[in-house]
N, C-alpha and C. Protein backbone atom coordinates (compact mmCIF):
# COMPACT_ATOMS: atom_id res chain seq x y z
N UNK A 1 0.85 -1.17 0.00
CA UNK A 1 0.00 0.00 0.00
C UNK A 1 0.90 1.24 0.00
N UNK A 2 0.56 2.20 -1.09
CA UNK A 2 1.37 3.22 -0.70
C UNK A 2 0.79 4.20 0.19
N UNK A 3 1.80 5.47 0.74
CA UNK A 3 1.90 6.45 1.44
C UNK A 3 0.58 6.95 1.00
N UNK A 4 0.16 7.19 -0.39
CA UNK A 4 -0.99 8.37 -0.56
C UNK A 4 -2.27 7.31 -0.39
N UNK A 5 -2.29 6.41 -0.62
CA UNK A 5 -3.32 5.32 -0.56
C UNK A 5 -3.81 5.28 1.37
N UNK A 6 -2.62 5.10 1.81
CA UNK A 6 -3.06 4.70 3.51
C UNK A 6 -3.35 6.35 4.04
N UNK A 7 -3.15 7.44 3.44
CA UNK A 7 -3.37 9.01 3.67
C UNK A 7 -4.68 9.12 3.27
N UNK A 8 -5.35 8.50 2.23
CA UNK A 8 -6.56 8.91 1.67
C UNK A 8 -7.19 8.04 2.37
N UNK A 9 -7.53 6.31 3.18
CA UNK A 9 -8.11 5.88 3.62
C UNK A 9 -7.99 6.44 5.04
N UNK A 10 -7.19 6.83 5.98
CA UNK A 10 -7.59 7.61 6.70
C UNK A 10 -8.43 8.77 6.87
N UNK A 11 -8.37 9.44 5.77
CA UNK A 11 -9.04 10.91 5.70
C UNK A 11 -10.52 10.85 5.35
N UNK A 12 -10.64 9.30 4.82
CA UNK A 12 -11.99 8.96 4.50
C UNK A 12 -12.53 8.42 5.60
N UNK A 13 -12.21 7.88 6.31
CA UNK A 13 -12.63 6.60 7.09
C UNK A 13 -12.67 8.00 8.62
N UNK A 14 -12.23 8.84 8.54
CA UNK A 14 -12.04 10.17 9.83
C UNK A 14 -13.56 10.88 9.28
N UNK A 15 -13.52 11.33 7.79
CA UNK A 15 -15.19 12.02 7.63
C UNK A 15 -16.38 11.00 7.59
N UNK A 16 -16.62 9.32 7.56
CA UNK A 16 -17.52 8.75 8.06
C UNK A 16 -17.56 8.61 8.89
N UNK A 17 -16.43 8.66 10.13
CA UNK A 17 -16.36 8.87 11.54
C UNK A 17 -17.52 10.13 12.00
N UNK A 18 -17.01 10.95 11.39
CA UNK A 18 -17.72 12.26 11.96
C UNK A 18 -19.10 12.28 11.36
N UNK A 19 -19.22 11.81 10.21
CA UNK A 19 -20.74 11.71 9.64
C UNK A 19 -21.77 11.20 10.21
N UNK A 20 -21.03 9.83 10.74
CA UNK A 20 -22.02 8.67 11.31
C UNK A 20 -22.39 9.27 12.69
N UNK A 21 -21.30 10.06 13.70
CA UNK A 21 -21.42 10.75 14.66
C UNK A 21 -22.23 11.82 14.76
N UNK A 22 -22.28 12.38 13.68
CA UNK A 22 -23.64 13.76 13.61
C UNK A 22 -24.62 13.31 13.77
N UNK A 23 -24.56 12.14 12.74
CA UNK A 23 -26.18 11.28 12.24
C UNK A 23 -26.76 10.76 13.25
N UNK A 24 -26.01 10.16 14.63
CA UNK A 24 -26.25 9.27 15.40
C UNK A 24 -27.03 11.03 16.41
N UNK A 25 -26.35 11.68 16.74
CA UNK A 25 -26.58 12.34 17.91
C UNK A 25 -28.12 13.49 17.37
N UNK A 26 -27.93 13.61 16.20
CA UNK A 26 -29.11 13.83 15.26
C UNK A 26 -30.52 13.17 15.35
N UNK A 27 -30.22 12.13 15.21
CA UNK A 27 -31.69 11.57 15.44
C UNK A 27 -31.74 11.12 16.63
N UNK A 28 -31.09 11.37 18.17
CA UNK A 28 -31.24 11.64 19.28
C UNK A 28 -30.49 10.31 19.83
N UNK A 29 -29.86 9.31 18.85
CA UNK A 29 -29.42 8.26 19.46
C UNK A 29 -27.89 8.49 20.64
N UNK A 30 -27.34 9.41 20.38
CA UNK A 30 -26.00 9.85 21.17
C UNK A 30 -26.84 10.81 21.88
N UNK A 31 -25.73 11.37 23.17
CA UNK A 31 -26.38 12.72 23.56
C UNK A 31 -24.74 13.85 23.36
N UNK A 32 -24.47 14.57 23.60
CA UNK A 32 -23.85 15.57 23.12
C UNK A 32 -22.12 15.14 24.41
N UNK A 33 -22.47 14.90 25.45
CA UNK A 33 -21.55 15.11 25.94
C UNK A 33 -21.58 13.12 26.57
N UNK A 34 -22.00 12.55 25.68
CA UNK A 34 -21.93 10.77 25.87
C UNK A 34 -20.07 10.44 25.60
N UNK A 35 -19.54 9.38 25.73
CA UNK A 35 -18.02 9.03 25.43
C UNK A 35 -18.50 8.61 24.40
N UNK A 36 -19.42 7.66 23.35
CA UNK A 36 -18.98 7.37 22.28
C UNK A 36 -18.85 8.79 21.36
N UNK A 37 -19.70 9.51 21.74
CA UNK A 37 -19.79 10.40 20.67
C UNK A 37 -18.60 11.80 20.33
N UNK A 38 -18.09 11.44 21.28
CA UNK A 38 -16.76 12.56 21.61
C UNK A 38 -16.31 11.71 21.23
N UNK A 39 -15.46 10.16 21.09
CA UNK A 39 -14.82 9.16 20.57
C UNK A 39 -14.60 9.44 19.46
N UNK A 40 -16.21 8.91 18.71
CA UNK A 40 -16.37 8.85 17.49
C UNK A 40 -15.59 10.55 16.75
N UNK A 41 -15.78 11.44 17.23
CA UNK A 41 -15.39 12.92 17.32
C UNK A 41 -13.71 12.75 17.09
N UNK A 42 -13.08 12.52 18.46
CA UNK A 42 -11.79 12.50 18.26
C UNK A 42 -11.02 11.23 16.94
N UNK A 43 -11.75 10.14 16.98
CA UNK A 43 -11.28 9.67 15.79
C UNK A 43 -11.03 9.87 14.27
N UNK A 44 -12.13 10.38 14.36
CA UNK A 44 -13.15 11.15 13.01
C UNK A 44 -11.73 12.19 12.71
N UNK A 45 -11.28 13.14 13.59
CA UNK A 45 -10.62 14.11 13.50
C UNK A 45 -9.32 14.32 13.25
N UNK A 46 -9.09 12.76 14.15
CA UNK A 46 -7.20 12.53 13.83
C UNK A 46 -6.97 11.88 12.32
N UNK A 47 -8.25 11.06 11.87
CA UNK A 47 -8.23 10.79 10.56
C UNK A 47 -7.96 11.64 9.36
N UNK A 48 -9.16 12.87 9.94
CA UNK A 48 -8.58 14.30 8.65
C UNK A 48 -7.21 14.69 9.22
N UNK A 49 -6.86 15.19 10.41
CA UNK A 49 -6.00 16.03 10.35
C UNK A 49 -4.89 15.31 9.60
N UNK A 50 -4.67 13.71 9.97
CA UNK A 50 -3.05 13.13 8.94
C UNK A 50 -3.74 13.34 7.38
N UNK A 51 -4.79 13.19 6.85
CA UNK A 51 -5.11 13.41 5.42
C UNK A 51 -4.53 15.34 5.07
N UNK A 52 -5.17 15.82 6.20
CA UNK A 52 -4.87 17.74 5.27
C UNK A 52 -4.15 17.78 5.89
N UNK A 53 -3.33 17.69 6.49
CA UNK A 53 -1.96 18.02 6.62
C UNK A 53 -1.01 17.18 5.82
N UNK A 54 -1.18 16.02 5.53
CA UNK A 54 -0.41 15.64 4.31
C UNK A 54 -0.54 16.31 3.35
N UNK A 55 -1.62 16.75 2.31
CA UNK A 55 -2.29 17.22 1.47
C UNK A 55 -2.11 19.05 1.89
N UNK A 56 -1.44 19.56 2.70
CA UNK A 56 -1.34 20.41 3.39
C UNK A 56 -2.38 21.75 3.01
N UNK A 57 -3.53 20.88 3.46
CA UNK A 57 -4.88 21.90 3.05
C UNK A 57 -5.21 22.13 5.41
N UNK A 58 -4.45 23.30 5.42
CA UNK A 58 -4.02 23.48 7.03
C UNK A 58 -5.12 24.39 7.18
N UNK A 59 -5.91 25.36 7.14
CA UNK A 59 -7.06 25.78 7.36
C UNK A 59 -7.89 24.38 7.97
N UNK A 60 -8.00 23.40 7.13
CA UNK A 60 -8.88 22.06 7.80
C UNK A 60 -8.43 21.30 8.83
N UNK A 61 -7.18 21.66 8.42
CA UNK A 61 -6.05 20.65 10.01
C UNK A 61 -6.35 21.57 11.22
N UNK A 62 -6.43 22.41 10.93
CA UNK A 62 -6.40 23.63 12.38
C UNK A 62 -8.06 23.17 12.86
N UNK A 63 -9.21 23.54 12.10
CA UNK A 63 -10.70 23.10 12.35
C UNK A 63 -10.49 21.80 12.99
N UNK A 64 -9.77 21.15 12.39
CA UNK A 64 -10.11 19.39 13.43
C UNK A 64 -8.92 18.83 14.50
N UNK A 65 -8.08 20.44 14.70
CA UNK A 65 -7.16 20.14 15.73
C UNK A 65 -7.81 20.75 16.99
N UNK A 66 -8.46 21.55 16.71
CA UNK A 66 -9.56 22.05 17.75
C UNK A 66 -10.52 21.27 18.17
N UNK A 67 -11.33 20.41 17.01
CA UNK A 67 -12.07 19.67 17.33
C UNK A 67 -11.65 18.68 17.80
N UNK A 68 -10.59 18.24 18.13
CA UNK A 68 -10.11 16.93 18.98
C UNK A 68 -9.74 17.48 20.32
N UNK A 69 -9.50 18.92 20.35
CA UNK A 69 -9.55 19.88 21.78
C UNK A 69 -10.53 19.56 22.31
N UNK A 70 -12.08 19.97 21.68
CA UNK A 70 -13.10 19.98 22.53
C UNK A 70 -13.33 18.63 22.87
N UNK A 71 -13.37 17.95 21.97
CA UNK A 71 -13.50 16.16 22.64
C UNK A 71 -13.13 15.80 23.51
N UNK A 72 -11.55 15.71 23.77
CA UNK A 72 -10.74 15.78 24.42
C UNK A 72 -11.01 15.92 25.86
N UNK A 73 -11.37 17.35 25.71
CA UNK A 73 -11.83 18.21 27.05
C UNK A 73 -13.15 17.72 27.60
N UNK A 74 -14.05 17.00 26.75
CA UNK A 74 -15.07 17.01 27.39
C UNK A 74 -15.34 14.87 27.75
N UNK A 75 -14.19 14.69 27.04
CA UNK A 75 -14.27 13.33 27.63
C UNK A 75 -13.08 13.32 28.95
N UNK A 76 -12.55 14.37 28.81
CA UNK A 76 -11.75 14.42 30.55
C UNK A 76 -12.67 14.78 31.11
N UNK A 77 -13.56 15.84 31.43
CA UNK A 77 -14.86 15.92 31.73
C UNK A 77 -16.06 15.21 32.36
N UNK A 78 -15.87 14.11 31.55
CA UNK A 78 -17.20 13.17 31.80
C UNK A 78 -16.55 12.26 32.58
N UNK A 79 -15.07 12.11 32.41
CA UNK A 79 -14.43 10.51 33.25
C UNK A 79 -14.55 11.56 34.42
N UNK A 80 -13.70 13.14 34.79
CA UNK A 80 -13.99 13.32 36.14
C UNK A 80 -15.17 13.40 37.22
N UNK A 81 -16.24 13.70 36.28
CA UNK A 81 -17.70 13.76 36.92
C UNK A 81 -18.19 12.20 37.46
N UNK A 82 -17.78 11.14 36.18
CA UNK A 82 -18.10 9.78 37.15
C UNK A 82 -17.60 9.04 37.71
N UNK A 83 -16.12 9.82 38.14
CA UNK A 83 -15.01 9.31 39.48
C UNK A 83 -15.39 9.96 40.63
N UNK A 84 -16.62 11.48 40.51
CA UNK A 84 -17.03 11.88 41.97
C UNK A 84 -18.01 11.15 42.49
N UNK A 85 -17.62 11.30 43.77
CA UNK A 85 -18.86 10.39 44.74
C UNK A 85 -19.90 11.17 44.64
């Protein structure tokens, strides 16, 4: 497999990440601050960012380096809320 081949199945397989994740929390099956759906989020995201930053389309790398911020943050979030008594 080459380099641009395993770059483009990531970058694809990162926007059905995020698709299926809209779709799901959309028709009410996720809720906004659930772990799969921040998951699905941070995966979705690390997938584009190695695609546009290879492809060095960085306007989109920056959008989904943030968006793996907020995930991030809000699945530290949710683990600290259900480690309090």
């Amino acid at each position: 497999m080459t380099l641009n081949l395993f770059v483009d199945i990531l970058g694809w397989a990162g926007a059905v990440a995020l698709l299926v994740a809209y779709a799901l929390i959309s028709r009410g099956h996720f809720l906004g601050h659930s772990v799969r759906y921040q998951i699905l989020n941070v995966f979705g995201s690390l997938g584009l960012i190695v695609n546009t930053a290879y492809y060095r389309a960085y306007p989109s790398t920056f959008v989904n380096v943030v968006w793996i911020g907020i995930g991030a943050y809000t699945l530290y979030r949710v683990s600290a809320k259900s480690k309090t008594p």
